[in-house]
C-alpha atoms as a PDB file:
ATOM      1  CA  UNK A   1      55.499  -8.529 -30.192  1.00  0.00           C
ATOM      2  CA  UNK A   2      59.616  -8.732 -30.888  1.00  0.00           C
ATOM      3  CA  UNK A   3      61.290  -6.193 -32.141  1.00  0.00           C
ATOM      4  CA  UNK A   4      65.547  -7.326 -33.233  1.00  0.00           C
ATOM      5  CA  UNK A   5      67.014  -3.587 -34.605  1.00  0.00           C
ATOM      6  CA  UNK A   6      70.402  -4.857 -36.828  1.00  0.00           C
ATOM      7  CA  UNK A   7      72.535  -2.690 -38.398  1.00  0.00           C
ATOM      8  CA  UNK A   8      72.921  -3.825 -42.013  1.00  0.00           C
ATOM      9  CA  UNK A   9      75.587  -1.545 -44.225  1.00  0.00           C
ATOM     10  CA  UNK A  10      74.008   1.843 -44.858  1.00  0.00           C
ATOM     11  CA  UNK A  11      70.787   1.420 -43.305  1.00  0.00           C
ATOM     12  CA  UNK A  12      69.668   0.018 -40.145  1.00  0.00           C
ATOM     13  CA  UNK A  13      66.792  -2.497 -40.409  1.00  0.00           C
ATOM     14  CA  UNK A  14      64.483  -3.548 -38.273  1.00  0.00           C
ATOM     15  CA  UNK A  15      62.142  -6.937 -37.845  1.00  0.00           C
ATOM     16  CA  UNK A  16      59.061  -7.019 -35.985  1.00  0.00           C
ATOM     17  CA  UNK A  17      57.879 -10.346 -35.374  1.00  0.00           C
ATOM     18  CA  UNK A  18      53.944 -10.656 -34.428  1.00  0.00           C
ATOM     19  CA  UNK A  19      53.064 -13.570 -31.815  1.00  0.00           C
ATOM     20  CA  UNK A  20      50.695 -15.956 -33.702  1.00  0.00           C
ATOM     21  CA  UNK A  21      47.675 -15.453 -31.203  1.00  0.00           C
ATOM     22  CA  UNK A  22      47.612 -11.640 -31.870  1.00  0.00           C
ATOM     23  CA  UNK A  23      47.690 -12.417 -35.596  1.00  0.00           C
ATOM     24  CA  UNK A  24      45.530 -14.936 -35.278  1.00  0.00           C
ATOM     25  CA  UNK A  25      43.056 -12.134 -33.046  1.00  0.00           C
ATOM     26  CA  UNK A  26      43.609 -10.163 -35.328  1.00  0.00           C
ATOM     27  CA  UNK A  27      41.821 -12.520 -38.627  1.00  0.00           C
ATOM     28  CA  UNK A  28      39.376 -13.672 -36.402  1.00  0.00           C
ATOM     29  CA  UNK A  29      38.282  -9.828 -35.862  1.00  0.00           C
ATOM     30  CA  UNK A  30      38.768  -9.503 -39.612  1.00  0.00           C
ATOM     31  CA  UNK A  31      36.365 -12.506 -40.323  1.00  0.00           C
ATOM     32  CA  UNK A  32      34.063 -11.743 -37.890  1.00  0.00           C
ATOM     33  CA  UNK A  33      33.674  -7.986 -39.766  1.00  0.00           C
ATOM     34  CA  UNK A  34      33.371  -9.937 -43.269  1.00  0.00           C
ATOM     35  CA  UNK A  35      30.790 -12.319 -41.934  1.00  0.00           C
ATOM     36  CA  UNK A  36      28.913  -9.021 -40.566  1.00  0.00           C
ATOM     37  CA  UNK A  37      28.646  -7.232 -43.416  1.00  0.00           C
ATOM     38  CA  UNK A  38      27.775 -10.684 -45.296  1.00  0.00           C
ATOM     39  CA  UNK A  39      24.930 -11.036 -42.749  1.00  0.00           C
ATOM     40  CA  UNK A  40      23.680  -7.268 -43.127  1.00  0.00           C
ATOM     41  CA  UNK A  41      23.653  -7.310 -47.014  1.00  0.00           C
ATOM     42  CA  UNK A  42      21.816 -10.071 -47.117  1.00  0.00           C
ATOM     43  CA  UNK A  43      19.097  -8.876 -44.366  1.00  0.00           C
ATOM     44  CA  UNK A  44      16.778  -7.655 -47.765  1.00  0.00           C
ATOM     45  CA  UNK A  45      15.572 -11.203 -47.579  1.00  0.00           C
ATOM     46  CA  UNK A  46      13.813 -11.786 -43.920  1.00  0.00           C
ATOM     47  CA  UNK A  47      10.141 -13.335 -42.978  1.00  0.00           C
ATOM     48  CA  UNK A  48       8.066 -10.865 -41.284  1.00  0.00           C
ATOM     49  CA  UNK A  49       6.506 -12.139 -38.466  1.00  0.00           C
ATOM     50  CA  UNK A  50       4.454 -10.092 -36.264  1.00  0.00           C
ATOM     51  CA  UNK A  51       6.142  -7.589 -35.059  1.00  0.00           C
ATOM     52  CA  UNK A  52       9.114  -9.578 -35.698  1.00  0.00           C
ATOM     53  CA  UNK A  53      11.949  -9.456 -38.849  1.00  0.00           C
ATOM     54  CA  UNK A  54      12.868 -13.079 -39.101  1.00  0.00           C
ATOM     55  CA  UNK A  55      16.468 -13.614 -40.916  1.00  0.00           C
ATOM     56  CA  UNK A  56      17.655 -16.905 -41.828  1.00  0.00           C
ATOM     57  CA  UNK A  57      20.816 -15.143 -42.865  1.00  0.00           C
ATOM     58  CA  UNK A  58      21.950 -14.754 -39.256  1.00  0.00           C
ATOM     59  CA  UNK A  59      21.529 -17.497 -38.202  1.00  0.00           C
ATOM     60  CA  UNK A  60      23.323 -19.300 -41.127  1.00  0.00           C
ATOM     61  CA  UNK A  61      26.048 -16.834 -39.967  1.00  0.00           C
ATOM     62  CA  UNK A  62      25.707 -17.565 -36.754  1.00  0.00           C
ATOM     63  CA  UNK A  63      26.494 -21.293 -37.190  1.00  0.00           C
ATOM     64  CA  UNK A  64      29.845 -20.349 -39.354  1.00  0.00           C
ATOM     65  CA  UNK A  65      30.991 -17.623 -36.908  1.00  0.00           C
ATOM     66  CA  UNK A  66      30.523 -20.477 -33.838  1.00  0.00           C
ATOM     67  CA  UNK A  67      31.953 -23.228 -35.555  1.00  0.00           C
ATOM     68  CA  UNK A  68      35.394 -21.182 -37.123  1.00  0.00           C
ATOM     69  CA  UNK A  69      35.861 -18.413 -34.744  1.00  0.00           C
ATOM     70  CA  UNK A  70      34.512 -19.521 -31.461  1.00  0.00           C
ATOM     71  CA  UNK A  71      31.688 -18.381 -29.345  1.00  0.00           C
ATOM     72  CA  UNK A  72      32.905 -14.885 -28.200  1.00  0.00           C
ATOM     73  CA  UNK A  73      33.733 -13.672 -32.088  1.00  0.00           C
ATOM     74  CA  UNK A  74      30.751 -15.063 -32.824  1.00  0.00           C
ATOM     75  CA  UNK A  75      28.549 -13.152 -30.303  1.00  0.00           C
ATOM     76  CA  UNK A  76      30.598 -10.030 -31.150  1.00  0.00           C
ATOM     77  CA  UNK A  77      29.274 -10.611 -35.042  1.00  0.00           C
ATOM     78  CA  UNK A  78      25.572 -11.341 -33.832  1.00  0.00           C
ATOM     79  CA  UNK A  79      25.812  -8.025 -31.703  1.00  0.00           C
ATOM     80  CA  UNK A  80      27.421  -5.935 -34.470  1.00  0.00           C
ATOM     81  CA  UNK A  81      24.884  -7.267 -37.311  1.00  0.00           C
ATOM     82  CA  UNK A  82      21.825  -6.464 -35.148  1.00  0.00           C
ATOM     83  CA  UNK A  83      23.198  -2.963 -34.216  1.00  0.00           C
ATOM     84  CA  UNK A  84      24.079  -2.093 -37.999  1.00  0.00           C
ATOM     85  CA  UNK A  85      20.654  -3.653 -39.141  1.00  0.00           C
ATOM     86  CA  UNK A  86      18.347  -1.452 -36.333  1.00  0.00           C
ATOM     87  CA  UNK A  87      20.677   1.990 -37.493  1.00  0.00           C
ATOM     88  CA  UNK A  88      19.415   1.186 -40.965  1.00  0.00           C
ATOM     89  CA  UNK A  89      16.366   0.461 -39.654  1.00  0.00           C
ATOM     90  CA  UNK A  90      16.174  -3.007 -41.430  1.00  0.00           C
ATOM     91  CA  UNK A  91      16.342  -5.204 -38.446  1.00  0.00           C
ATOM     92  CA  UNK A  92      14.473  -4.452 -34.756  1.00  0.00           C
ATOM     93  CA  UNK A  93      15.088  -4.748 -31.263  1.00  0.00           C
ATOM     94  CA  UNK A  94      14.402  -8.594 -31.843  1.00  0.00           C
ATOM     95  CA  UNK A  95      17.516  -9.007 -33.109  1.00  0.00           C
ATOM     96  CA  UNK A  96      19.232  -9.151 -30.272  1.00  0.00           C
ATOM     97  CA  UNK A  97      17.649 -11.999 -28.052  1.00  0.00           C
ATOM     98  CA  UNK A  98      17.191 -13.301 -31.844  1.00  0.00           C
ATOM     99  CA  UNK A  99      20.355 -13.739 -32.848  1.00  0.00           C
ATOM    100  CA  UNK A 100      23.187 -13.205 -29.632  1.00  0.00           C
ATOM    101  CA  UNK A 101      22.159 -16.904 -27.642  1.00  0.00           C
ATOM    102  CA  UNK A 102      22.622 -19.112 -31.018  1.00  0.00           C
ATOM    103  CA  UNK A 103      26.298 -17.610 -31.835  1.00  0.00           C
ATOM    104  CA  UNK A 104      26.799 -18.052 -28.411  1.00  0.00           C
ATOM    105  CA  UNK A 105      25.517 -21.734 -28.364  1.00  0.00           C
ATOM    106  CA  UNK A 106      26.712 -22.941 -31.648  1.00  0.00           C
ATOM    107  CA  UNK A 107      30.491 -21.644 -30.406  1.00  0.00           C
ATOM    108  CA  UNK A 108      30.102 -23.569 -27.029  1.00  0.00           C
ATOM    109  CA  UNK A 109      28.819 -26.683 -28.122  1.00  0.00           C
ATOM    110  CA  UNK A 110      31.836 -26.901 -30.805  1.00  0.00           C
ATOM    111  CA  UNK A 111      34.395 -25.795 -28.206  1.00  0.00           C
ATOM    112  CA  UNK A 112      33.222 -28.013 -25.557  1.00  0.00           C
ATOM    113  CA  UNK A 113      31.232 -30.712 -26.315  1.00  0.00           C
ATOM    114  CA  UNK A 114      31.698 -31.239 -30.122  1.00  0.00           C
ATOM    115  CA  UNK A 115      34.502 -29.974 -32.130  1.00  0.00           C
ATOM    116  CA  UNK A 116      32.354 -31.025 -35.396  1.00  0.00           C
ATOM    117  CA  UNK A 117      30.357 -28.827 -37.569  1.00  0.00           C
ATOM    118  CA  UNK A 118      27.571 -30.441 -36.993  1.00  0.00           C
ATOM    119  CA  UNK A 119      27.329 -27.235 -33.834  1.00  0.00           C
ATOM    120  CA  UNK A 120      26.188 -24.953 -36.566  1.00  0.00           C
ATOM    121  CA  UNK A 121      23.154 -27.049 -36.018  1.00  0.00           C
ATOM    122  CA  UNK A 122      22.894 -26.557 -32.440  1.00  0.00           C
ATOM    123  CA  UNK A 123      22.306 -22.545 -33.392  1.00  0.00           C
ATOM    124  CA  UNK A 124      18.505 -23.169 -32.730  1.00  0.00           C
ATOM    125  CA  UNK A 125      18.703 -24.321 -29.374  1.00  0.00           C
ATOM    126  CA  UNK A 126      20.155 -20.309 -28.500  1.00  0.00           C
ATOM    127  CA  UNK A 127      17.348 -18.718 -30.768  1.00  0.00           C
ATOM    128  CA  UNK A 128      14.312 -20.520 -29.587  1.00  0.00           C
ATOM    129  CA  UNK A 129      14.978 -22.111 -26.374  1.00  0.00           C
ATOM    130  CA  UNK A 130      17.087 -18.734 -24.906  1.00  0.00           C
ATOM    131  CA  UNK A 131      16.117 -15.730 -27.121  1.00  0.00           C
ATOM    132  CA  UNK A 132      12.498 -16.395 -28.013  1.00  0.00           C
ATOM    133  CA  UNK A 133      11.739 -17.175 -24.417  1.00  0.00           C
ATOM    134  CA  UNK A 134      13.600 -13.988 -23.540  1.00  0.00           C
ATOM    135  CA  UNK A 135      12.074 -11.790 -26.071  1.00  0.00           C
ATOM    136  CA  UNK A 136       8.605 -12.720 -24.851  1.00  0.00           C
ATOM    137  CA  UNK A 137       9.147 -12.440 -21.199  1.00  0.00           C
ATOM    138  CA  UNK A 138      11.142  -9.267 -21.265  1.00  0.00           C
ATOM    139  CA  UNK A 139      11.428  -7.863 -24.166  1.00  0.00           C
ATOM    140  CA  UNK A 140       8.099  -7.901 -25.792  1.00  0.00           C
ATOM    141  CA  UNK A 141       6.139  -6.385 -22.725  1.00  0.00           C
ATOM    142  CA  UNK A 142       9.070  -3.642 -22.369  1.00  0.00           C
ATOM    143  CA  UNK A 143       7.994  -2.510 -25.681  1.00  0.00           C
ATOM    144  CA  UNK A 144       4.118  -2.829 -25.441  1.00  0.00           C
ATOM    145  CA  UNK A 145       3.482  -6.144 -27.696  1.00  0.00           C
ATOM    146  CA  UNK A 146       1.139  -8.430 -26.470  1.00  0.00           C
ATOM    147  CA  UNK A 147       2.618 -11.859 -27.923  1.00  0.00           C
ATOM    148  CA  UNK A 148       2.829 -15.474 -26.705  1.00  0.00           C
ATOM    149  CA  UNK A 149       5.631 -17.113 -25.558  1.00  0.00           C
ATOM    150  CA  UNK A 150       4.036 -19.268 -28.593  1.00  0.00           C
ATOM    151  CA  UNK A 151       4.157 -16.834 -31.376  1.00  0.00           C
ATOM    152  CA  UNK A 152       7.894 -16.254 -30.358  1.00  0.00           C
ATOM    153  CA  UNK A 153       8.995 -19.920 -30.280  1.00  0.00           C
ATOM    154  CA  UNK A 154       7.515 -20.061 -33.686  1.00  0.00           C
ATOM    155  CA  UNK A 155       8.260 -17.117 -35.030  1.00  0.00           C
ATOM    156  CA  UNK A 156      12.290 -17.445 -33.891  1.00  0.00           C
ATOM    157  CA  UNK A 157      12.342 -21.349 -34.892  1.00  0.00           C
ATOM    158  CA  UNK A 158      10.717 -20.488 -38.674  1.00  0.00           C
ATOM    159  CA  UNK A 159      13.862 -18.321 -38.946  1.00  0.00           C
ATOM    160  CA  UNK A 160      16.631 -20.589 -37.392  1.00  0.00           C
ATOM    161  CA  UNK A 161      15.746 -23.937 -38.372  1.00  0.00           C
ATOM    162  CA  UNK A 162      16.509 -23.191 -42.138  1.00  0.00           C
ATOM    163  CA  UNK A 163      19.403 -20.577 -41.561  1.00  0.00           C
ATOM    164  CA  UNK A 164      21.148 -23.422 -39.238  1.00  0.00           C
ATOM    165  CA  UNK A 165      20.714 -26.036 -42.053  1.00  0.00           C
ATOM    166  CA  UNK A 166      22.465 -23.602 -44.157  1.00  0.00           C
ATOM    167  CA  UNK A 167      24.739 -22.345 -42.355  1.00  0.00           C
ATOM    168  CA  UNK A 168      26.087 -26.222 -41.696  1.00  0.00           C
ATOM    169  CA  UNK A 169      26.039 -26.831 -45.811  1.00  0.00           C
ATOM    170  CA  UNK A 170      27.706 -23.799 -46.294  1.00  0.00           C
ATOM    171  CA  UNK A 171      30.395 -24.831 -43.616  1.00  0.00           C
ATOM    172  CA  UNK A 172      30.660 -28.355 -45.359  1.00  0.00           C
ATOM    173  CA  UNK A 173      31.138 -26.511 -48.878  1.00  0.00           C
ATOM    174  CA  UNK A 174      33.696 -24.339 -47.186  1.00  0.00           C
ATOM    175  CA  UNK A 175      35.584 -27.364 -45.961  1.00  0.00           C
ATOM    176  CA  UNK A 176      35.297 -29.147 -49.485  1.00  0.00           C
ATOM    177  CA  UNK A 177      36.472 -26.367 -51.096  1.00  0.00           C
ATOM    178  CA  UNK A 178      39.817 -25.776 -48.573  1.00  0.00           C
ATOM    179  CA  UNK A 179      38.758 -21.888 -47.789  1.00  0.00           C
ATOM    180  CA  UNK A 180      38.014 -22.794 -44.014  1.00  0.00           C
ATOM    181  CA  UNK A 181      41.757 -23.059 -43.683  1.00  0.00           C
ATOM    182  CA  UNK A 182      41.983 -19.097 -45.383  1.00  0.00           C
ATOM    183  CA  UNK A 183      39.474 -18.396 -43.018  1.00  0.00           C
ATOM    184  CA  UNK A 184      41.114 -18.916 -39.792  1.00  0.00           C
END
């Protein structure tokens, strides 16, 4: 941050010019917040699986957060939305192995290997491949549930399959529509 002090007849002004990476932070946080609260409003609709909430809305979420902010502001989003949801008690502990490893995959794949937005439809390789496996192997026995490995990959993929899919037409409607540029 700059700050120039001039003095300019009477009063004395002064100009305080922001660097364009702490503005640009600073949107990024503010999307990320947006996309949160997007992601918990919509949590009415979810598929319950077991002892599982399944919500394609995070993971359609998950796929715009990776693909326009990047994987860290996108695992910040999947952490905040599954903390909010459990406090309300819409969501439950699932929601973190469910929803944490596809931000984070959907942002790596388009910062590294594929700056395209076909990432948002890398966001089930996270879900099922990292957080059903971890949900069934940790989580699940921490809390008592006797469940597959199976159920989990099943459960997790009937969720993330669809919510990717939207979450890359949404991106693509975004883009046709010039508001990813307002976005970040």
């Amino acid at each position: 941050m700059k700050i120039k002090s001039q003095p300019e007849g009477f009063y004395k002004t002064t100009e305080i010019q922001i660097e364009s990476s702490t503005a640009s932070n600073t949107k990024k946080i503010a999307v990320a917040t947006v996309l949160t609260g997007l992601t918990v409003a919509l949590s009415t609709f979810y598929i319950p699986l077991g002892t599982t909430k399944c919500f394609p809305a995070q993971h359609m979420m998950n796929g715009l957060a990776g693909v326009l902010l990047g994987p860290w502001y996108a695992v910040l989003m999947a952490i905040a939305t599954g903390t909010i949801r459990n406090i309300l008690g819409l969501g439950t502990l699932y929601a973190f192995p469910g929803g944490i490893p596809g931000a984070l995959v959907v942002g790596l794949v388009h910062k590294y290997f594929k700056r395209s937005d076909y990432a948002a439809i890398a966001e089930p390789l996270g879900t099922v491949a990292i957080g059903a496996t971890l949900s069934a192997l940790i989580l699940a026995p921490m809390q008592g549930h006797n469940l597959t490995l199976y159920f989990f990959w099943v459960a997790f993929a009937t969720s993330s399959i669809p919510g990717a899919f939207l979450g890359y037409l949404v991106l693509k409607a975004l883009r046709r529509l010039g508001l990813d540029r307002m976005l970040i």
